[in-house]
N, C-alpha and C. Protein backbone atom coordinates (compact mmCIF):
# COMPACT_ATOMS: atom_id res chain seq x y z
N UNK A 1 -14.44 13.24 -9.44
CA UNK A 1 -13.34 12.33 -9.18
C UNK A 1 -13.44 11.11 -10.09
N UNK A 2 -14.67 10.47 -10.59
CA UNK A 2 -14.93 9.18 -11.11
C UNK A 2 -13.94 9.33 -12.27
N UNK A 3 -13.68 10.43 -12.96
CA UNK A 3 -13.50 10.71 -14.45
C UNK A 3 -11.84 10.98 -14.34
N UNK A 4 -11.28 10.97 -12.94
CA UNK A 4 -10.14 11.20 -13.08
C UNK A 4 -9.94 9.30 -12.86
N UNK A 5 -10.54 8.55 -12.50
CA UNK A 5 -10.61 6.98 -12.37
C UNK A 5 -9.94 6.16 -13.40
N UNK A 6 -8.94 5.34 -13.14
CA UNK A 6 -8.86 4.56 -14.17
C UNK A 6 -8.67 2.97 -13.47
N UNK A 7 -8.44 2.14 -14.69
CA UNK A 7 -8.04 0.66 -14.11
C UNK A 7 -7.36 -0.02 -14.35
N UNK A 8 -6.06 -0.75 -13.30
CA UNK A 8 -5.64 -1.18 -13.57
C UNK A 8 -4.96 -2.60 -13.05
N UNK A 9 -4.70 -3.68 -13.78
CA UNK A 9 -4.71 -4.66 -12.95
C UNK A 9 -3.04 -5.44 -12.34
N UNK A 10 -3.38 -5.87 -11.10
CA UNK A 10 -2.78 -5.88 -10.32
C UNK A 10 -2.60 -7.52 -9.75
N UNK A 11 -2.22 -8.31 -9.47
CA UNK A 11 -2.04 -9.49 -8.97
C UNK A 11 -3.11 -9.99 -9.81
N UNK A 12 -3.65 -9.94 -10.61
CA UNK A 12 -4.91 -10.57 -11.31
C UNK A 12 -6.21 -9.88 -10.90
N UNK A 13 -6.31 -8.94 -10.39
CA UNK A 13 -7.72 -8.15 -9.67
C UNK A 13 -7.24 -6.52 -10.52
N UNK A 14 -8.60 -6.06 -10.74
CA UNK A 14 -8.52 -5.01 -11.18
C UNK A 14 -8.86 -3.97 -9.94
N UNK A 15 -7.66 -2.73 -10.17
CA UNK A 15 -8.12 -2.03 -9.13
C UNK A 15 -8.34 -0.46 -9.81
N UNK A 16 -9.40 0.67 -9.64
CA UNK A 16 -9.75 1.85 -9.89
C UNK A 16 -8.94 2.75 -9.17
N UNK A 17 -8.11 3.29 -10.04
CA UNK A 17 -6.98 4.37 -8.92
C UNK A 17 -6.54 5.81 -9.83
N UNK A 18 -6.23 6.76 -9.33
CA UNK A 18 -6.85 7.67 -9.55
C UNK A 18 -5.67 8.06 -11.11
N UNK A 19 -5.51 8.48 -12.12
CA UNK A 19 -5.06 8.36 -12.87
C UNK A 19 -3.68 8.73 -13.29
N UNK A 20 -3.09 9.72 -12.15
CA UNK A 20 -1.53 10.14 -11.91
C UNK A 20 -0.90 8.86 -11.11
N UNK A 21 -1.42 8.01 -10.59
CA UNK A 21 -0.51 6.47 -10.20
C UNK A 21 -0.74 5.63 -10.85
N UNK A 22 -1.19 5.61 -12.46
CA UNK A 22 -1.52 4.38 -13.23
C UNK A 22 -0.09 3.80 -13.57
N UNK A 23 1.10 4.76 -13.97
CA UNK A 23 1.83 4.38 -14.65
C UNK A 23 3.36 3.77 -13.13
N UNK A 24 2.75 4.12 -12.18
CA UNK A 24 3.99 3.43 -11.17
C UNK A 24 3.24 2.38 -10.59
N UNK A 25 2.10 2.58 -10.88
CA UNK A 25 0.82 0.92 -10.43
C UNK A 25 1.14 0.13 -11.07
N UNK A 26 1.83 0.34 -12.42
CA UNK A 26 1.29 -0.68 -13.33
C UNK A 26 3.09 -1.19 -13.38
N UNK A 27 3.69 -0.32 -13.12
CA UNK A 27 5.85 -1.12 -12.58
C UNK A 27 5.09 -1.86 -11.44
N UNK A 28 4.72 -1.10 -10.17
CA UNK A 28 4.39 -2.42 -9.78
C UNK A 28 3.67 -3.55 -10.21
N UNK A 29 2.80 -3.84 -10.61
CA UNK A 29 2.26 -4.81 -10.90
C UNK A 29 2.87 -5.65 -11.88
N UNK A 30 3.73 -5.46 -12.69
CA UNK A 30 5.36 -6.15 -13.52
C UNK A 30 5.94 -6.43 -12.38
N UNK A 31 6.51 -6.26 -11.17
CA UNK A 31 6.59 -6.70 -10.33
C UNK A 31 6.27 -7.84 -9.73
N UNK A 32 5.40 -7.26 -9.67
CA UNK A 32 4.31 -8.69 -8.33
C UNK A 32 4.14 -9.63 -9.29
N UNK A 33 3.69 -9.55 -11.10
CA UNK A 33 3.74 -10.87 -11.73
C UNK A 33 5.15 -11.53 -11.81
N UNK A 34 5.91 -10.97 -11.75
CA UNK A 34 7.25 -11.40 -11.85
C UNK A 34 7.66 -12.08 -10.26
N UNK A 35 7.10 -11.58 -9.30
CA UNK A 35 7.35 -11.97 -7.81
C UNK A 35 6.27 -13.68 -8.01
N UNK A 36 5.04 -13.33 -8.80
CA UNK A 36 4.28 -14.26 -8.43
C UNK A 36 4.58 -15.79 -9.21
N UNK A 37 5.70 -15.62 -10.61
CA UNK A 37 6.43 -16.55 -11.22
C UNK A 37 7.52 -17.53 -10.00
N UNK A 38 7.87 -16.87 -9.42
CA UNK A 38 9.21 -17.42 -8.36
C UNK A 38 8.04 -17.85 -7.08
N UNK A 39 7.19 -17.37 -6.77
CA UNK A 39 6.44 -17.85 -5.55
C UNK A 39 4.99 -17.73 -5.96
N UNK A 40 4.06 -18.78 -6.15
CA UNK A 40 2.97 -18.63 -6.80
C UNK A 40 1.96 -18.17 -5.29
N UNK A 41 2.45 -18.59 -4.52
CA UNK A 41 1.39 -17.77 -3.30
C UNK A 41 1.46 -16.93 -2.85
N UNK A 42 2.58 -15.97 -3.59
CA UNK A 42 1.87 -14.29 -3.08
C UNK A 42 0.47 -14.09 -4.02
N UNK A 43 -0.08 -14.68 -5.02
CA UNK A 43 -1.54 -14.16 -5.33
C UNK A 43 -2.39 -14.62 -4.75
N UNK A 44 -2.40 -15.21 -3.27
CA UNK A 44 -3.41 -15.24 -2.46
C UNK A 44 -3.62 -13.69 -1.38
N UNK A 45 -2.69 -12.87 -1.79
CA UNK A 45 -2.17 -11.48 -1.27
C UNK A 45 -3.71 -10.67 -1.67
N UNK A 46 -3.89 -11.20 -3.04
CA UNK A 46 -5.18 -10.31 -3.53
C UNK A 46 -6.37 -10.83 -3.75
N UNK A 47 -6.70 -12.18 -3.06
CA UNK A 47 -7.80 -12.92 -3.38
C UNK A 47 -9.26 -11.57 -2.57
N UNK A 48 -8.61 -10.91 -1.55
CA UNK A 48 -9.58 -10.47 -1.42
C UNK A 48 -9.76 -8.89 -1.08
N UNK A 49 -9.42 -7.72 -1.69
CA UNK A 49 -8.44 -6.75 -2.06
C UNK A 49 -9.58 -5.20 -1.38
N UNK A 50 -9.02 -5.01 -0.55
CA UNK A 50 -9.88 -3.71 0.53
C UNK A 50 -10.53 -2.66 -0.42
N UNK A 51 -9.37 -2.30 -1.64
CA UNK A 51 -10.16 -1.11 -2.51
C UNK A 51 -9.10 -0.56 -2.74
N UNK A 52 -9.39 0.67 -3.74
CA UNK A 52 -8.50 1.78 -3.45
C UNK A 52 -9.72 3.08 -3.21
N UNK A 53 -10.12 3.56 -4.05
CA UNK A 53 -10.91 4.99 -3.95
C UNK A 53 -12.13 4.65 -3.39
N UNK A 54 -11.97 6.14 -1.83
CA UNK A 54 -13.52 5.80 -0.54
C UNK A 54 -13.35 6.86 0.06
N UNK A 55 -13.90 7.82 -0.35
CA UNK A 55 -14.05 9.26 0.27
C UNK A 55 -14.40 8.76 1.39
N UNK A 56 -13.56 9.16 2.55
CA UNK A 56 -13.57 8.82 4.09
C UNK A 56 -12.76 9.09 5.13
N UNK A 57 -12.80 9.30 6.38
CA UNK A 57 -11.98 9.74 7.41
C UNK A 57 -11.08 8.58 7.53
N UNK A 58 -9.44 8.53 7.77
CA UNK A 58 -8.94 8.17 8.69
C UNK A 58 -9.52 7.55 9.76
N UNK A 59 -9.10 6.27 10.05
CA UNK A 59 -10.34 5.75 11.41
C UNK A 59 -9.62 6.87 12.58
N UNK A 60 -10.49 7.22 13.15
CA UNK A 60 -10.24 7.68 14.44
C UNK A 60 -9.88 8.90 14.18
N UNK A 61 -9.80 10.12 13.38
CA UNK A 61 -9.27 11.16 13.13
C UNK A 61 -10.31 12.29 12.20
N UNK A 62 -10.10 13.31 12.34
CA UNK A 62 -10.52 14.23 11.17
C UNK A 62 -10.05 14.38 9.36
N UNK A 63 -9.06 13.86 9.85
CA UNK A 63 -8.21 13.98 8.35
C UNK A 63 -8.41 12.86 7.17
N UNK A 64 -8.50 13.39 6.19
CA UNK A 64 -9.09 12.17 4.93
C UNK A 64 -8.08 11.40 4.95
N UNK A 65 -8.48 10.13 4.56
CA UNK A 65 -7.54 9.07 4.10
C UNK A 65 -6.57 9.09 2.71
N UNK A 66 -5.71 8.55 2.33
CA UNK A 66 -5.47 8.77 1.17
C UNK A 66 -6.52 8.05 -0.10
N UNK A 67 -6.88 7.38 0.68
CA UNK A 67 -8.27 6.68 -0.04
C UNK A 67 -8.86 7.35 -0.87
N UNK A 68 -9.48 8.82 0.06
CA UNK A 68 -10.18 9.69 -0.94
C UNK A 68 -9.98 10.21 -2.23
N UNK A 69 -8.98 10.27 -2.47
CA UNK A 69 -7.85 10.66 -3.34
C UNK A 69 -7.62 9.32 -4.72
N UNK A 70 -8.08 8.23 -4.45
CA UNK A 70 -7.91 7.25 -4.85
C UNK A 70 -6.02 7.10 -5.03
N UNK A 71 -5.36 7.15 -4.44
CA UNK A 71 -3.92 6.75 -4.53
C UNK A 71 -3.51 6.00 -3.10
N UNK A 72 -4.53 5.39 -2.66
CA UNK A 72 -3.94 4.31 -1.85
C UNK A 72 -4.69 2.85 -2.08
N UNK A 73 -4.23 1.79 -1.44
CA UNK A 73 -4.36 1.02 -2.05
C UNK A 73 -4.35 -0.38 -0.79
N UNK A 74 -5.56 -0.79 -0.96
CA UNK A 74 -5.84 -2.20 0.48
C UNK A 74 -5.74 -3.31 -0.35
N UNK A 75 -4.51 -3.92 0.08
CA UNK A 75 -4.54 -5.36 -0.47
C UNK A 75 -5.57 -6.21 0.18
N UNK A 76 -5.12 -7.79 0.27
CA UNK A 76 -6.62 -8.92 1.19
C UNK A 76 -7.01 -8.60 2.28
N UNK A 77 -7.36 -7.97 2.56
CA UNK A 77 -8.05 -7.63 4.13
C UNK A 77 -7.55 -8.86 4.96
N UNK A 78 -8.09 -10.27 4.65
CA UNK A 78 -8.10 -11.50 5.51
C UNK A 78 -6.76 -11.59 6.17
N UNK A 79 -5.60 -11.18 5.08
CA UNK A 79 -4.61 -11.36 5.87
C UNK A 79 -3.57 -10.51 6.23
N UNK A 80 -4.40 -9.42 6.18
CA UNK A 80 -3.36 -8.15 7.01
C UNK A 80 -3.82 -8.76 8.42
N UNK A 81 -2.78 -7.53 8.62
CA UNK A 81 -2.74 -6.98 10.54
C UNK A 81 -3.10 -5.97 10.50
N UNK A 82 -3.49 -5.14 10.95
CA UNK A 82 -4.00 -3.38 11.27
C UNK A 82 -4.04 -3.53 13.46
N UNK A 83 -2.95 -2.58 13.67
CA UNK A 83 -3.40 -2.32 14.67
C UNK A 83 -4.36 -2.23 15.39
N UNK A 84 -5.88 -1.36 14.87
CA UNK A 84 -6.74 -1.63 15.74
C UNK A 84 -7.62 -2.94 16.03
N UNK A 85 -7.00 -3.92 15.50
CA UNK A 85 -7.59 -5.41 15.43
C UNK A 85 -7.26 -5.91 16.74
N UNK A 86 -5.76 -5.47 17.55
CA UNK A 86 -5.23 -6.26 18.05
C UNK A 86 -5.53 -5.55 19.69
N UNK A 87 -5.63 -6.72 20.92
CA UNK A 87 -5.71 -6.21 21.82
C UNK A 87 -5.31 -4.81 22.50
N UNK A 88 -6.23 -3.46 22.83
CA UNK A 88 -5.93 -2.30 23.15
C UNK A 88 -5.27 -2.30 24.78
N UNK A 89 -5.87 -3.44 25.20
CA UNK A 89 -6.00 -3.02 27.02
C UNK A 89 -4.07 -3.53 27.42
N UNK A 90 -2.68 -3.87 26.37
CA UNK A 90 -1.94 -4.14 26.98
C UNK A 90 -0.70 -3.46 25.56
N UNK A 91 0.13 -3.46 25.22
CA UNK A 91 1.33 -3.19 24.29
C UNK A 91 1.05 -3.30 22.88
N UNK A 92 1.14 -2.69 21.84
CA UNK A 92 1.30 -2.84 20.51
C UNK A 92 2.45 -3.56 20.10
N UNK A 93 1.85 -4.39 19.67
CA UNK A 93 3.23 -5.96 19.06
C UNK A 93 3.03 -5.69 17.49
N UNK A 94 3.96 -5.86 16.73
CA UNK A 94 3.88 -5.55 15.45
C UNK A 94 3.54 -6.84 14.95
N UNK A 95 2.90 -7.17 13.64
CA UNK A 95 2.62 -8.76 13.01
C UNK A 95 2.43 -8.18 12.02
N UNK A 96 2.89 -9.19 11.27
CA UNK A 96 3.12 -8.89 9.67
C UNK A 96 3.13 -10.58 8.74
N UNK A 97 1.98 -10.40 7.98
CA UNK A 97 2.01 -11.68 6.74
C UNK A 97 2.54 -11.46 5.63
N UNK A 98 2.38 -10.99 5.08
CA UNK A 98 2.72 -9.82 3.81
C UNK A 98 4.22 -10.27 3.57
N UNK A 99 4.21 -11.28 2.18
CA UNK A 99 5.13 -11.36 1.54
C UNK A 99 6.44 -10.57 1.48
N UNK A 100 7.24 -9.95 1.29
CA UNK A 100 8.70 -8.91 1.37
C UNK A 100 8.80 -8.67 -0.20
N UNK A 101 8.58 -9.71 -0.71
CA UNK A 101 8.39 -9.51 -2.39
C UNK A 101 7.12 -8.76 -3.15
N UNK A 102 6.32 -8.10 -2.04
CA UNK A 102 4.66 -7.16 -2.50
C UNK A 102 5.56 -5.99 -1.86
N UNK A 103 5.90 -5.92 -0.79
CA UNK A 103 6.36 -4.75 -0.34
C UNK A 103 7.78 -3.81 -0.84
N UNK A 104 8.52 -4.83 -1.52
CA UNK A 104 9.46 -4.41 -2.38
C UNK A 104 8.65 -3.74 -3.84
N UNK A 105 8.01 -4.30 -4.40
CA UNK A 105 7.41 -3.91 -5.56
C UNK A 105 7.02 -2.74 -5.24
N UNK A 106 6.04 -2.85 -4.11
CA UNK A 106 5.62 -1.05 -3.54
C UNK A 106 6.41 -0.08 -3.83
N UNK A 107 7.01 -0.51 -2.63
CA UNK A 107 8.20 1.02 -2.13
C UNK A 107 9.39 1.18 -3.44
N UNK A 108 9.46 0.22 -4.38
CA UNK A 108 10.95 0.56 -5.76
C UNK A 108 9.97 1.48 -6.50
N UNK A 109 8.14 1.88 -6.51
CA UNK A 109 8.03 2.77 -7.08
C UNK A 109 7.17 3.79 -6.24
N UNK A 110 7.94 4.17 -5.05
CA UNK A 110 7.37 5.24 -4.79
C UNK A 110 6.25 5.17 -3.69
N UNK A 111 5.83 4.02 -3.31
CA UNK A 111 4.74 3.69 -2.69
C UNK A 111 5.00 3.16 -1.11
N UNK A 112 4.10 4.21 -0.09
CA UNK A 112 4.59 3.61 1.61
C UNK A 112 3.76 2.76 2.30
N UNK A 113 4.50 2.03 2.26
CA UNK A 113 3.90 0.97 2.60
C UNK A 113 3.16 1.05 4.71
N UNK A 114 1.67 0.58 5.09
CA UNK A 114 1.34 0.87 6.09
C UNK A 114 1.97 0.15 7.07
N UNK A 115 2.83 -0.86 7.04
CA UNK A 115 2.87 -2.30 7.53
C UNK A 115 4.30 -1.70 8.42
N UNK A 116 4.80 -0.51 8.17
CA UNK A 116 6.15 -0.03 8.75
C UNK A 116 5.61 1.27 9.29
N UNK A 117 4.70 1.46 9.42
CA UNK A 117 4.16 2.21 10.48
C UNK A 117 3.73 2.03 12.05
N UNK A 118 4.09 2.89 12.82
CA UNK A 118 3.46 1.94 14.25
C UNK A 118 2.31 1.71 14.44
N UNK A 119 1.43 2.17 14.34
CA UNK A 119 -0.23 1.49 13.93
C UNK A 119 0.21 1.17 12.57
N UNK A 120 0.03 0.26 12.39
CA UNK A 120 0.18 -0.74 11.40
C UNK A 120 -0.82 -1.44 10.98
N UNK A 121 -0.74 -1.39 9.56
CA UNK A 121 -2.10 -1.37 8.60
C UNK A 121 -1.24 -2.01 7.62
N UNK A 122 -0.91 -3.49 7.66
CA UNK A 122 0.08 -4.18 6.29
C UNK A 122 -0.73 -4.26 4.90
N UNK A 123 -1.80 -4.37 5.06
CA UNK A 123 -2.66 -4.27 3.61
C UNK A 123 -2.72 -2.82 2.69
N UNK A 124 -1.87 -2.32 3.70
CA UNK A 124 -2.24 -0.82 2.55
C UNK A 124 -1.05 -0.02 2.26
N UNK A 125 -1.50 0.26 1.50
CA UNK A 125 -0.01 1.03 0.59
C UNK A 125 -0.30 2.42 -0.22
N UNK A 126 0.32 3.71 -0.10
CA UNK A 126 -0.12 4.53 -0.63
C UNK A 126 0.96 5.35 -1.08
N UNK A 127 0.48 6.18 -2.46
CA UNK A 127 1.84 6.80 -3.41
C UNK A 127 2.14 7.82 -2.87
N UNK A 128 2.82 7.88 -2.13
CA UNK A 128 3.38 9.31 -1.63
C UNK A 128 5.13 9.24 -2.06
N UNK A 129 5.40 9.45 -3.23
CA UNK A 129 7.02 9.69 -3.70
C UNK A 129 7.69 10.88 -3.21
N UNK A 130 6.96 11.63 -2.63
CA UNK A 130 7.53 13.29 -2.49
C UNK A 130 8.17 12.86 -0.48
N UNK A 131 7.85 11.78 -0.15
CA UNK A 131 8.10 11.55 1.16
C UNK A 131 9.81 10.76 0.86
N UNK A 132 9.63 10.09 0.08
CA UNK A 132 10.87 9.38 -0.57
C UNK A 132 11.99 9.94 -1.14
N UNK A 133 12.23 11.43 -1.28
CA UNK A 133 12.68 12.04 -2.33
C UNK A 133 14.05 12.47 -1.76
N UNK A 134 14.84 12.21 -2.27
CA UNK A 134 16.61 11.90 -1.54
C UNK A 134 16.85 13.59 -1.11
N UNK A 135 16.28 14.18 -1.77
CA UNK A 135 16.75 15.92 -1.73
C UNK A 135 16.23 16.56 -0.40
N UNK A 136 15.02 15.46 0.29
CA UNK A 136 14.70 16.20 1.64
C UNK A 136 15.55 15.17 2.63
N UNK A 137 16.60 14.32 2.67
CA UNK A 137 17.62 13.86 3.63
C UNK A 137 18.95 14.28 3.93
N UNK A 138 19.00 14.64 5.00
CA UNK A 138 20.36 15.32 4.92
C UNK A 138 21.54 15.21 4.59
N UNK A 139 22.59 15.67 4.29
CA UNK A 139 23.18 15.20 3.46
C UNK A 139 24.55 14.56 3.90
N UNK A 140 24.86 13.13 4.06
CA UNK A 140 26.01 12.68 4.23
C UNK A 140 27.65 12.41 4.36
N UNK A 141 28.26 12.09 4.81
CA UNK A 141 29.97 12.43 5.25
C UNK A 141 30.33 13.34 5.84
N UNK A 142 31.62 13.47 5.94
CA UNK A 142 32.15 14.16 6.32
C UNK A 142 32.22 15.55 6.51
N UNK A 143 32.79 16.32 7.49
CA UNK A 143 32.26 17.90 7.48
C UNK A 143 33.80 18.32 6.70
């Protein structure tokens, strides 16, 4: 896997991701510098940046993460939300820090963002385009 590795940088942090998302990593990241010109504090988004590639389970599950794969991607840890942080013994409340201008950059190339999931994980983002792909929605108007 190391050799399929490459790097590329991102809010000012370099991140190792696996080498078929270098080139929609790197639209985003034209992005986020361009987001970070109009608002200079979304680059506190990456002061402290989870990873991308970690051969590892899913918390709580059998199934690999996209991690393993290196095509996902943990922004600052400090200031996500992740569901299992938040009190278990009463309702899942959604919370979200995470700029709208990181999460736009994401998802215009392809990338799902965790933070719109119901366990919710806002620091992470992973390339799955084939989930996005207009040809698996049904198809609109009139009969």
């Amino acid at each position: 896997m190391q050799a399929a590795l490459v790097p590329v940088r991102l809010g000012g942090k370099t991140f190792w991701v696996h080498r078929s998302i270098q080139a929609p990593l790197r639209r985003v990241a034209a992005r986020i510098d361009a987001a970070m010109k109009r608002a200079p504090t979304i680059a506190r988004f990456f002061d402290s940046p989870g990873g991308t590639f970690n051969w590892r389970h899913i918390a709580g599950t059998d199934e690999l993460s996209m991690h393993s794969w290196a095509i996902a991607i943990d922004l600052d840890t400090k200031r996500a939300n992740y569901w299992r942080n938040e009190r278990q013994d009463r309702p899942l409340v959604w919370k979200n820090a995470y700029p709208q201008a990181i999460v736009d950059a994401f998802e215009a190339e392809g990338f799902i963002w965790g933070g719109r999931w119901y366990h919710f994980d806002t620091m992470h983002f992973e390339y799955r385009p084939e989930l996005l792909d207009p040809a698996c929605y049904p198809a609109t108007g009139g009969s």
